[in-house]
C-alpha atoms as a PDB file:
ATOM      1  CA  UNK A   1      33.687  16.221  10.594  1.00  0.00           C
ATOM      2  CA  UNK A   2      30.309  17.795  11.193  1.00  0.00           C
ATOM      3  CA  UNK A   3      27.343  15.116  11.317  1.00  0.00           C
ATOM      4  CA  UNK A   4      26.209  14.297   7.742  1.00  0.00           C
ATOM      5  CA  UNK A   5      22.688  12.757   8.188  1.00  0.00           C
ATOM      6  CA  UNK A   6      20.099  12.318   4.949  1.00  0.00           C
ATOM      7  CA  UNK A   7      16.833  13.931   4.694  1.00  0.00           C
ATOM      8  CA  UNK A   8      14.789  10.802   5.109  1.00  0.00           C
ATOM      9  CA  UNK A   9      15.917   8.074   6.863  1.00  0.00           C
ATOM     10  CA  UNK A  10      18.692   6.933   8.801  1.00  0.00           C
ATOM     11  CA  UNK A  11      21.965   5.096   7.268  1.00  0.00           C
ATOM     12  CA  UNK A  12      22.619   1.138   7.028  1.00  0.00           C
ATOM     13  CA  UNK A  13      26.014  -0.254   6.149  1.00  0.00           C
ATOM     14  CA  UNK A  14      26.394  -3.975   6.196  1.00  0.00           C
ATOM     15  CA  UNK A  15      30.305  -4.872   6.838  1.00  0.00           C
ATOM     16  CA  UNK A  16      32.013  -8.005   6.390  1.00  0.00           C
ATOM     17  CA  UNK A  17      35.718  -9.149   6.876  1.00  0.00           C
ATOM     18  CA  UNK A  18      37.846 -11.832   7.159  1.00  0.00           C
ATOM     19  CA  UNK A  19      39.947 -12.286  10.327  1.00  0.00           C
ATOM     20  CA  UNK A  20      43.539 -13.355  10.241  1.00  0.00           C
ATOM     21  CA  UNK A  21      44.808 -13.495  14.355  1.00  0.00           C
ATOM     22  CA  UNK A  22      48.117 -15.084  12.996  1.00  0.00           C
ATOM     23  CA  UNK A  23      48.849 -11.709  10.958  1.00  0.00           C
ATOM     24  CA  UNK A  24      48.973  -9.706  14.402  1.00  0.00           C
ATOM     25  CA  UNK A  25      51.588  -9.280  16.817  1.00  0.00           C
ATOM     26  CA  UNK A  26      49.297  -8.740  19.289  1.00  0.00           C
ATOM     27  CA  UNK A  27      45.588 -10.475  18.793  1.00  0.00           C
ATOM     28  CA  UNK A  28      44.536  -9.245  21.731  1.00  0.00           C
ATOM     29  CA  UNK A  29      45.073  -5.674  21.154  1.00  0.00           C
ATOM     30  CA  UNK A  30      43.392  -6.057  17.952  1.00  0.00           C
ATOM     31  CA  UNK A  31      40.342  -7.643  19.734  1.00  0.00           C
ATOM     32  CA  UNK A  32      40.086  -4.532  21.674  1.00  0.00           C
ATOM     33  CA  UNK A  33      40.345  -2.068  18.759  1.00  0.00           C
ATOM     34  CA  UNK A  34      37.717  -4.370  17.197  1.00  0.00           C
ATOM     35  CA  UNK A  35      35.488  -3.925  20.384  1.00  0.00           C
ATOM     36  CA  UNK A  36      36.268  -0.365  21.495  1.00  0.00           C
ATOM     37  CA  UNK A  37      35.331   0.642  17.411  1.00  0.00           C
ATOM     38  CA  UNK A  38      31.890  -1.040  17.397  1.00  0.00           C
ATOM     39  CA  UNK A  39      31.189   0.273  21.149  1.00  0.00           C
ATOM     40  CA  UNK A  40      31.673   4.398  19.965  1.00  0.00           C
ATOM     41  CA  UNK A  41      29.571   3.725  16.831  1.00  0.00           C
ATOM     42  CA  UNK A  42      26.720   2.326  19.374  1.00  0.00           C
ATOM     43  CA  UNK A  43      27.587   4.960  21.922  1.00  0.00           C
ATOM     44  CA  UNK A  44      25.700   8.154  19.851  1.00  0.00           C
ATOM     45  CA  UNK A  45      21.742   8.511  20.242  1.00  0.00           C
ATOM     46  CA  UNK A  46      20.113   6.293  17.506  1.00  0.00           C
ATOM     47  CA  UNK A  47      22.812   4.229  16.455  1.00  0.00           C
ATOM     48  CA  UNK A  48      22.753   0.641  16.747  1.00  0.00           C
ATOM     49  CA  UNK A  49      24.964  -2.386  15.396  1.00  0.00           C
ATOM     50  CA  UNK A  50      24.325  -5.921  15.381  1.00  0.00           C
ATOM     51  CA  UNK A  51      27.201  -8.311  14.774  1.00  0.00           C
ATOM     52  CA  UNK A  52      27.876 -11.983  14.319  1.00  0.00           C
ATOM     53  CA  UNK A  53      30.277 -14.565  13.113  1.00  0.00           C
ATOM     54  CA  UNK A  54      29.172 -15.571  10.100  1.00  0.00           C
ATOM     55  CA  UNK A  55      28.465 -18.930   9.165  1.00  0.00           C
ATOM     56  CA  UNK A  56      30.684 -20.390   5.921  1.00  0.00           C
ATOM     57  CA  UNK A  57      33.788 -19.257   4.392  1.00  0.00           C
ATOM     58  CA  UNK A  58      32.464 -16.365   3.123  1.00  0.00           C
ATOM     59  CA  UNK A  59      33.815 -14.064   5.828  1.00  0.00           C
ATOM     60  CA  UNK A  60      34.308 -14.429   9.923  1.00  0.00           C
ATOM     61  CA  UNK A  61      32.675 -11.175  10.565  1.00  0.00           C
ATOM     62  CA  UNK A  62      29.823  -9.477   9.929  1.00  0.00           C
ATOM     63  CA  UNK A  63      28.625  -6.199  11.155  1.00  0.00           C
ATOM     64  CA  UNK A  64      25.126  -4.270  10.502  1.00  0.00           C
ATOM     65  CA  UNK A  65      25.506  -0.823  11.855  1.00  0.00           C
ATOM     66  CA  UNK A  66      22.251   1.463  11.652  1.00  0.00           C
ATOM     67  CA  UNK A  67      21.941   5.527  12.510  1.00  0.00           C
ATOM     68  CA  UNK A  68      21.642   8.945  10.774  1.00  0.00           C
ATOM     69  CA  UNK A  69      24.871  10.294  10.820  1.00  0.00           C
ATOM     70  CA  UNK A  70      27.135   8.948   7.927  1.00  0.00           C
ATOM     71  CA  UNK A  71      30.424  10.165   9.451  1.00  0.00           C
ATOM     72  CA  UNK A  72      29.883   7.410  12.099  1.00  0.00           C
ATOM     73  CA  UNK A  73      29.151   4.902   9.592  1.00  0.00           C
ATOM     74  CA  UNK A  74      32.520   6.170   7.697  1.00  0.00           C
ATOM     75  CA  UNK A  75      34.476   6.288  10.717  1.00  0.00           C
ATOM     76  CA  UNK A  76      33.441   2.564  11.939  1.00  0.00           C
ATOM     77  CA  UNK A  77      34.265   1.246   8.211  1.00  0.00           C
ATOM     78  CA  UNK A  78      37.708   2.968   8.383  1.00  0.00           C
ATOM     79  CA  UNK A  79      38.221   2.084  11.998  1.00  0.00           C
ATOM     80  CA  UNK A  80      37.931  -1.639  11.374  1.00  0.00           C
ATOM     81  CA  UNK A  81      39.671  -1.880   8.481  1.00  0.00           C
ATOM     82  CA  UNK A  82      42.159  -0.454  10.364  1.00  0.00           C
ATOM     83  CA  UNK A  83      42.394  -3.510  13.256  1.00  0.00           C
ATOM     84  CA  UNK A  84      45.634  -5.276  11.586  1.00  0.00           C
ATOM     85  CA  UNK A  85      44.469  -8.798  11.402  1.00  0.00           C
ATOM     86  CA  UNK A  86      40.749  -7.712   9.742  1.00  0.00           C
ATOM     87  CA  UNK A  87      40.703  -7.931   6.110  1.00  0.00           C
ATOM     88  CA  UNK A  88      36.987  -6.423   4.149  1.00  0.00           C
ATOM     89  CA  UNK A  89      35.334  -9.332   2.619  1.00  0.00           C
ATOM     90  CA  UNK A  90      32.091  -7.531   1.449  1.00  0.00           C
ATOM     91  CA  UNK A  91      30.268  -4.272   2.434  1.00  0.00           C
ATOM     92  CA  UNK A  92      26.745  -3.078   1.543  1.00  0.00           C
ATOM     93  CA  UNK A  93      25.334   0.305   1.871  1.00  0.00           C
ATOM     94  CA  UNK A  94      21.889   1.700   1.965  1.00  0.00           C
ATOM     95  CA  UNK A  95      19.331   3.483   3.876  1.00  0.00           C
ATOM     96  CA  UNK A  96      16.133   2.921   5.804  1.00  0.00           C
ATOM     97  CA  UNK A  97      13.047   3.652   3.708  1.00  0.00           C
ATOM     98  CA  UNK A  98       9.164   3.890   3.423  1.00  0.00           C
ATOM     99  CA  UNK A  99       7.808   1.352   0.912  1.00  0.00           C
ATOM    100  CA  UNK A 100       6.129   3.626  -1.872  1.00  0.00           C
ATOM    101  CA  UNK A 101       3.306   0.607  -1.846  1.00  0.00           C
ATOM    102  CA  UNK A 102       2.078   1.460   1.480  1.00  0.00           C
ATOM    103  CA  UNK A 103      -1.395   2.058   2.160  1.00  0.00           C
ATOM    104  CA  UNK A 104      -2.712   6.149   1.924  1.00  0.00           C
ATOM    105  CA  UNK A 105      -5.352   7.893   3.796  1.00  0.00           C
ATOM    106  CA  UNK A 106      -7.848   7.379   1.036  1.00  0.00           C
ATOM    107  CA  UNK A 107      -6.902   4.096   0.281  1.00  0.00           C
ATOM    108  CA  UNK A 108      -7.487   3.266   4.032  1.00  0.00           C
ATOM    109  CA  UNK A 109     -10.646   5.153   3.572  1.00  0.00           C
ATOM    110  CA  UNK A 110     -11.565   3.721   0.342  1.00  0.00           C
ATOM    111  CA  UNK A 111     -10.922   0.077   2.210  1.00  0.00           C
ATOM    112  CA  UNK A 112     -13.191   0.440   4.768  1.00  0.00           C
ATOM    113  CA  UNK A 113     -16.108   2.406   3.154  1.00  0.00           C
ATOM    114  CA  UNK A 114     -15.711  -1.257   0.745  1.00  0.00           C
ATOM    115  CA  UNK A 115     -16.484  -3.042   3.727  1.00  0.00           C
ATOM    116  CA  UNK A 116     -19.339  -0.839   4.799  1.00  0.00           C
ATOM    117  CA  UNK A 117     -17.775  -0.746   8.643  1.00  0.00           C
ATOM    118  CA  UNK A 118     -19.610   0.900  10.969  1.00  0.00           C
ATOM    119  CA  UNK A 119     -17.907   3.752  12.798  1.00  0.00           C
ATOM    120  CA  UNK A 120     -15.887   4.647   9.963  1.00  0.00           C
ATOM    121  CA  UNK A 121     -13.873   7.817  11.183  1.00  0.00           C
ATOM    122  CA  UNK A 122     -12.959   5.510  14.129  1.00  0.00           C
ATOM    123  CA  UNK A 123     -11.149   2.699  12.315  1.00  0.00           C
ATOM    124  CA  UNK A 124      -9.998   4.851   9.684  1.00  0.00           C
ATOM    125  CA  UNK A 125      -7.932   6.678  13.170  1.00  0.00           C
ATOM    126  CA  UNK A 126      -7.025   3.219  14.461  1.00  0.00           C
ATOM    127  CA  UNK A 127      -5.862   2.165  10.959  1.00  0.00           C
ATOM    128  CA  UNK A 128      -3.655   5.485  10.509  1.00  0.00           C
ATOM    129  CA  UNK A 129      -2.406   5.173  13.657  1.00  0.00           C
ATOM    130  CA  UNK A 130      -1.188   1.654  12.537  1.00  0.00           C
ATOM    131  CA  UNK A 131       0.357   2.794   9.904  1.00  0.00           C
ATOM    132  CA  UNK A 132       1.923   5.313  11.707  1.00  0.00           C
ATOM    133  CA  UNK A 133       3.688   3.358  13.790  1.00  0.00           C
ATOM    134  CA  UNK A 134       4.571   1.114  10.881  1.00  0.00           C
ATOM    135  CA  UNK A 135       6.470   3.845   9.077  1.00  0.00           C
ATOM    136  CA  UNK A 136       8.359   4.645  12.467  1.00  0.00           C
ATOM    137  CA  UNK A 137      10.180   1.069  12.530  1.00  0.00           C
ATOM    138  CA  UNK A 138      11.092   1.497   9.188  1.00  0.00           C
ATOM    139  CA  UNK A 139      12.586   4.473   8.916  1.00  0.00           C
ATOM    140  CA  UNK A 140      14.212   4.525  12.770  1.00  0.00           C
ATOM    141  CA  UNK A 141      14.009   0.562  13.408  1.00  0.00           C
ATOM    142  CA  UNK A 142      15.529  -0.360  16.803  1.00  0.00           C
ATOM    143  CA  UNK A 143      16.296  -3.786  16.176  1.00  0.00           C
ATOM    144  CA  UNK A 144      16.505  -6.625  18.339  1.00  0.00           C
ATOM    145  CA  UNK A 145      18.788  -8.883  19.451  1.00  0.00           C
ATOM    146  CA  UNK A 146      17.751 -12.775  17.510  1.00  0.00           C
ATOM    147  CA  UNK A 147      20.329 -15.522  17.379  1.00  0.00           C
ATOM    148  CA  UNK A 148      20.957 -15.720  13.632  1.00  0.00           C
ATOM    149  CA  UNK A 149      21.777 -12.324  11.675  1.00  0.00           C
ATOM    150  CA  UNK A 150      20.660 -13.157   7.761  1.00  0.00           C
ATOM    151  CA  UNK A 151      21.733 -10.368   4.962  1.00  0.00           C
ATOM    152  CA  UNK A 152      20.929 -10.596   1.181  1.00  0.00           C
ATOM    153  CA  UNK A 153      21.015  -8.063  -1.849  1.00  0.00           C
ATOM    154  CA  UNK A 154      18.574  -7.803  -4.291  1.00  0.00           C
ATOM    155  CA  UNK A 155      17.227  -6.234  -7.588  1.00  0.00           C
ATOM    156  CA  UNK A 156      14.291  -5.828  -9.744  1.00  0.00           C
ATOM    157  CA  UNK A 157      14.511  -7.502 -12.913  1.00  0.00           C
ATOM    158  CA  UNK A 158      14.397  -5.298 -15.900  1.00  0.00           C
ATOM    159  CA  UNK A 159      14.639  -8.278 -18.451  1.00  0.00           C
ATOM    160  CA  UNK A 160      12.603  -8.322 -21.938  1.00  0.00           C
ATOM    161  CA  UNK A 161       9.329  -9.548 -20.954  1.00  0.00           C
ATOM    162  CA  UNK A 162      10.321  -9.250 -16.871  1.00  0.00           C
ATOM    163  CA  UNK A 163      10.637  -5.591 -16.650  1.00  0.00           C
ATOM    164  CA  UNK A 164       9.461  -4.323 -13.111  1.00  0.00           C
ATOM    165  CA  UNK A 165       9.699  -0.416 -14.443  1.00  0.00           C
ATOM    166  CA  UNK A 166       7.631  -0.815 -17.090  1.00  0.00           C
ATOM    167  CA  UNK A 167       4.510  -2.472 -15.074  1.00  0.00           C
ATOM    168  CA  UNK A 168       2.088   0.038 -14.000  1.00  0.00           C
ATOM    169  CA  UNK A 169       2.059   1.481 -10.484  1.00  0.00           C
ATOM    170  CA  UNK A 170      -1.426  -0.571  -9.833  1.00  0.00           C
ATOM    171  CA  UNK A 171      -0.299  -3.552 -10.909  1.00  0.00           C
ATOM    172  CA  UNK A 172       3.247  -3.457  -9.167  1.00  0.00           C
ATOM    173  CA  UNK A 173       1.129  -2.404  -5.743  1.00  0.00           C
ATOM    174  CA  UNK A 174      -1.091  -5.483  -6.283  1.00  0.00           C
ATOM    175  CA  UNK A 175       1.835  -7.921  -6.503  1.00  0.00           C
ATOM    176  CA  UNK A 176       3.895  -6.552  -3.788  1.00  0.00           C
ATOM    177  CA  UNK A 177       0.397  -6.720  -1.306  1.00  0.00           C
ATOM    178  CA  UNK A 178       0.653 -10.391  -2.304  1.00  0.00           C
ATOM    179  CA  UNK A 179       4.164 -10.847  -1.603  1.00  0.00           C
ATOM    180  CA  UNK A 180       3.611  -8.942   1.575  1.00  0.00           C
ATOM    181  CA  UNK A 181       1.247 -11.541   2.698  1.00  0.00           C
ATOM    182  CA  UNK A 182       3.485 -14.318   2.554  1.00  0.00           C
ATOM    183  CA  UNK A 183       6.350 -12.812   4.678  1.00  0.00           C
ATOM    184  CA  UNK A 184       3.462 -11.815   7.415  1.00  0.00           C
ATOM    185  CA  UNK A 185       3.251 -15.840   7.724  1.00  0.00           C
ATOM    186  CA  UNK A 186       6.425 -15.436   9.560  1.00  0.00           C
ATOM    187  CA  UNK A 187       5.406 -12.666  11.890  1.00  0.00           C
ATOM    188  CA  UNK A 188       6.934 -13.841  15.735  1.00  0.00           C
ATOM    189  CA  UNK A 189       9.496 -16.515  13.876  1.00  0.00           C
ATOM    190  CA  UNK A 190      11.137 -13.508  11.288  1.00  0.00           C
ATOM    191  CA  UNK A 191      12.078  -9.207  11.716  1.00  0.00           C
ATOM    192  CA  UNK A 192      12.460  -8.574   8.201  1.00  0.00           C
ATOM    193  CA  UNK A 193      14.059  -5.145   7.269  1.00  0.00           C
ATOM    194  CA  UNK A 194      14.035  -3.992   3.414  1.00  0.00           C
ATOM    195  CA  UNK A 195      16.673  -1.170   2.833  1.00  0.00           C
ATOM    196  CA  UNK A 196      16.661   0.819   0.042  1.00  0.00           C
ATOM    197  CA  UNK A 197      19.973   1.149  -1.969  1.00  0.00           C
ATOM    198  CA  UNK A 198      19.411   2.657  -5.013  1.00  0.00           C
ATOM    199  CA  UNK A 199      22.114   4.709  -6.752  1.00  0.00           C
ATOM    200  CA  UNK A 200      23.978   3.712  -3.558  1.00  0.00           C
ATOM    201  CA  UNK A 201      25.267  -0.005  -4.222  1.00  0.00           C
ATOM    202  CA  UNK A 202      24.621  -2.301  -6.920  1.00  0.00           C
ATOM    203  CA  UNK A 203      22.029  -4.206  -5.674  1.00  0.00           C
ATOM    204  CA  UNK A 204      18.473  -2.007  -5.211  1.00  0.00           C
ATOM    205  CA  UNK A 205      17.928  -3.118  -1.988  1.00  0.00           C
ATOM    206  CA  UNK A 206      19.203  -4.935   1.153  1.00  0.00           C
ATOM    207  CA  UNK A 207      17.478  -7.113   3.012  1.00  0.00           C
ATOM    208  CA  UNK A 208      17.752  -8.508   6.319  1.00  0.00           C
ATOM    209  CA  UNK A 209      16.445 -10.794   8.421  1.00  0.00           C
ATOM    210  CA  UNK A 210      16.479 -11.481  12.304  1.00  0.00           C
ATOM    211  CA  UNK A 211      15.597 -14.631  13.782  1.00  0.00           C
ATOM    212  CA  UNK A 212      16.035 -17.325  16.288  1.00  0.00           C
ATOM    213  CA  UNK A 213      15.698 -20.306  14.422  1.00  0.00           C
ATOM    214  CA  UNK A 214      17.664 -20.834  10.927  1.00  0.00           C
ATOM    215  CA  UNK A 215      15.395 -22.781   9.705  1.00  0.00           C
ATOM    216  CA  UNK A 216      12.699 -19.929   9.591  1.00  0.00           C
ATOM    217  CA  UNK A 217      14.860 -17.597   7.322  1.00  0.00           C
ATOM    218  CA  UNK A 218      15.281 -20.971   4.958  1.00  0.00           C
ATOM    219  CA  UNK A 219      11.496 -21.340   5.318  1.00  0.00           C
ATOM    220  CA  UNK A 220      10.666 -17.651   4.412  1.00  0.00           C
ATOM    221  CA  UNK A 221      13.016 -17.163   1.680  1.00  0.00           C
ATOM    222  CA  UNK A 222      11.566 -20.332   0.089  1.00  0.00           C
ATOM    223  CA  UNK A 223       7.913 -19.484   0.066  1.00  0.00           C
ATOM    224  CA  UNK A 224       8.767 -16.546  -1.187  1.00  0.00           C
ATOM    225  CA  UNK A 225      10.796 -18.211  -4.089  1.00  0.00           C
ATOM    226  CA  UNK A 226       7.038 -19.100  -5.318  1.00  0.00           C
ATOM    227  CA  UNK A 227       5.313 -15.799  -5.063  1.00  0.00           C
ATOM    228  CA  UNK A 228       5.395 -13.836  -8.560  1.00  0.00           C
ATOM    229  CA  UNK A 229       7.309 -10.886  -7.487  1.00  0.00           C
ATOM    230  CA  UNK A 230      10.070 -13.206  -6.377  1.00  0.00           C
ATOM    231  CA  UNK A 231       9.796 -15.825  -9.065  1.00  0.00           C
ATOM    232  CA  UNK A 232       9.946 -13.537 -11.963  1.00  0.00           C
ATOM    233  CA  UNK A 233      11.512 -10.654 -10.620  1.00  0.00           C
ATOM    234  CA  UNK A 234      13.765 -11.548  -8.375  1.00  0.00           C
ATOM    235  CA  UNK A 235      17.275 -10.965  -9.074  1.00  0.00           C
ATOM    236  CA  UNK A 236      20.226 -11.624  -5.557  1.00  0.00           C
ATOM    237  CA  UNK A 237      23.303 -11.099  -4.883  1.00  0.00           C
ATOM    238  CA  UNK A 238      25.334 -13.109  -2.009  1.00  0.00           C
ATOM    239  CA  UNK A 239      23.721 -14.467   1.033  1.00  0.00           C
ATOM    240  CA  UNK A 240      25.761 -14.244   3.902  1.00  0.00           C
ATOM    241  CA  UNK A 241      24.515 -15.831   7.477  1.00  0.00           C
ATOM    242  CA  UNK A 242      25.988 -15.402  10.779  1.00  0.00           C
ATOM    243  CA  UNK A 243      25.443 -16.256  14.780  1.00  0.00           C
ATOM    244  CA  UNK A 244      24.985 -12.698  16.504  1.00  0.00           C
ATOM    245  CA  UNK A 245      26.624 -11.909  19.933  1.00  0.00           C
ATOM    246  CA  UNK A 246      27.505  -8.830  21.615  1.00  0.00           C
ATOM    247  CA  UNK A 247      30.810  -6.793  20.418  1.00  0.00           C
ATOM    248  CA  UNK A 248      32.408  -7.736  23.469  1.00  0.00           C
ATOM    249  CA  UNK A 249      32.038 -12.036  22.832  1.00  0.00           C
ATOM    250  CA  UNK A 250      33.479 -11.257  19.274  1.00  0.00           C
ATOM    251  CA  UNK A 251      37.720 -11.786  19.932  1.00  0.00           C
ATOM    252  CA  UNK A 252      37.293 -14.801  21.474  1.00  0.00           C
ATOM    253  CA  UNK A 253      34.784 -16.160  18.406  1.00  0.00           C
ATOM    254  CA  UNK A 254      37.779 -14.518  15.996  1.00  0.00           C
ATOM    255  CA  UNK A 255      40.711 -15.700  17.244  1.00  0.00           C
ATOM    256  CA  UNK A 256      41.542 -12.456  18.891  1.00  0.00           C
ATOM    257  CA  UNK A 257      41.157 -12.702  22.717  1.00  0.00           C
END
């Protein structure tokens, strides 16, 4: 199939199975399939997955894949589901995304002339540049490699008397800066990426969060438990953790060396 790659943005599927080694004749073969799939989704400019063995019952495998063409992403789902002793758990899709609450030009210029900064055309380059940059690891993240892989769904409420969509623009801005300001707390300790999924799944976005102590993701997701956007607006789905390695540690981790 030709590449299918949206206009904005680069694909995100989150994949989870279950592995069964006893349900192969050959669990080693499998754990090759397994490796040799994740190894041509990762071998094509800009694509990337991160995988782990997750944590719980909730599945044995979990796999974040990240690029712009689609057809990859298709062909890696199919091609796992096809490795005989793998059996889909859960799956997520979404794609990378600009929030709409980031700061403009003029409110960057608005900011500043506020703070009656000297050399104004000077920071407001700096501050652009900033942003800049910002908007690059969102939309084309290259992720790195942490120790503990976190994933989550999640929605806006749109509850009588908790409706997100019917706040104005200003005021949803205003709360979102605030909420923004507690995850920077965890800047060095947390890599937070917010996909959008709109239309796409049934959650509105995915989030997901890379880190090298578990106890930081609990921390994080707490303190944001308090913050207003979270506390009345928040609505999750599943939360599924895992231990990240590279594709080739995964068979013996599954069963399937």
């Amino acid at each position: 199939m030709d590449p299918v790659v949206p206009s904005t943005g680069w694909g995100v599927t989150h994949l989870f199975f279950r592995a069964h080694p006893s349900r192969s004749p050959d669990p080693a073969q499998a754990g090759k399939e397994l490796v040799a799939a994740l190894d041509a989704f990762a071998a094509a400019p800009d694509h990337q997955v991160l995988c782990a063995s997750v944590l719980g019952l909730k599945a044995d495998l979990g796999v974040m894949a990240v690029g712009p063409d689609l057809v990859r992403h298709e062909t890696l789902a199919r091609s796992l589901r096809a490795v005989g002793p793998l059996e889909p758990a859960y799956s997520f899709l979404s794609l990378t995304e600009v929030s709409e609450y980031m700061e403009t030009e003029d409110d960057v210029r608005a900011r500043l002339q506020a703070q009656g900064v000297d050399d104004l055309e000077e920071k407001v380059a700096k501050a652009l540049e900033r942003l800049a940059g910002q908007r690059e690891d969102r939309l084309h993240p290259r992720l790195p490699r942490r120790a503990v892989l976190a994933f989550y769904p999640m929605s806006k409420a749109r509850d009588p008397g908790a409706n997100w969509y019917q706040l104005p623009f200003g005021r949803r801005r205003e709360l979102m800066h605030g909420h923004g300001k507690v995850g920077r707390r965890y800047t060095g300790r947390v890599l937070q990426l917010v996909t959008g999924s709109t239309g796409l799944d049934d959650f509105e976005w995915g989030v997901t969060l890379l880190a090298d102590d578990l106890s930081a993701i609990k921390e994080v997701v707490y303190d944001m438990r308090f913050d207003e956007v979270t506390a009345s607006y928040g609505r999750f789905g599943p939360f599924l953790v895992g231990l990240t390695c590279d594709p080739a540690e995964l068979p013996g981790r599954l069963g399937l060396a």
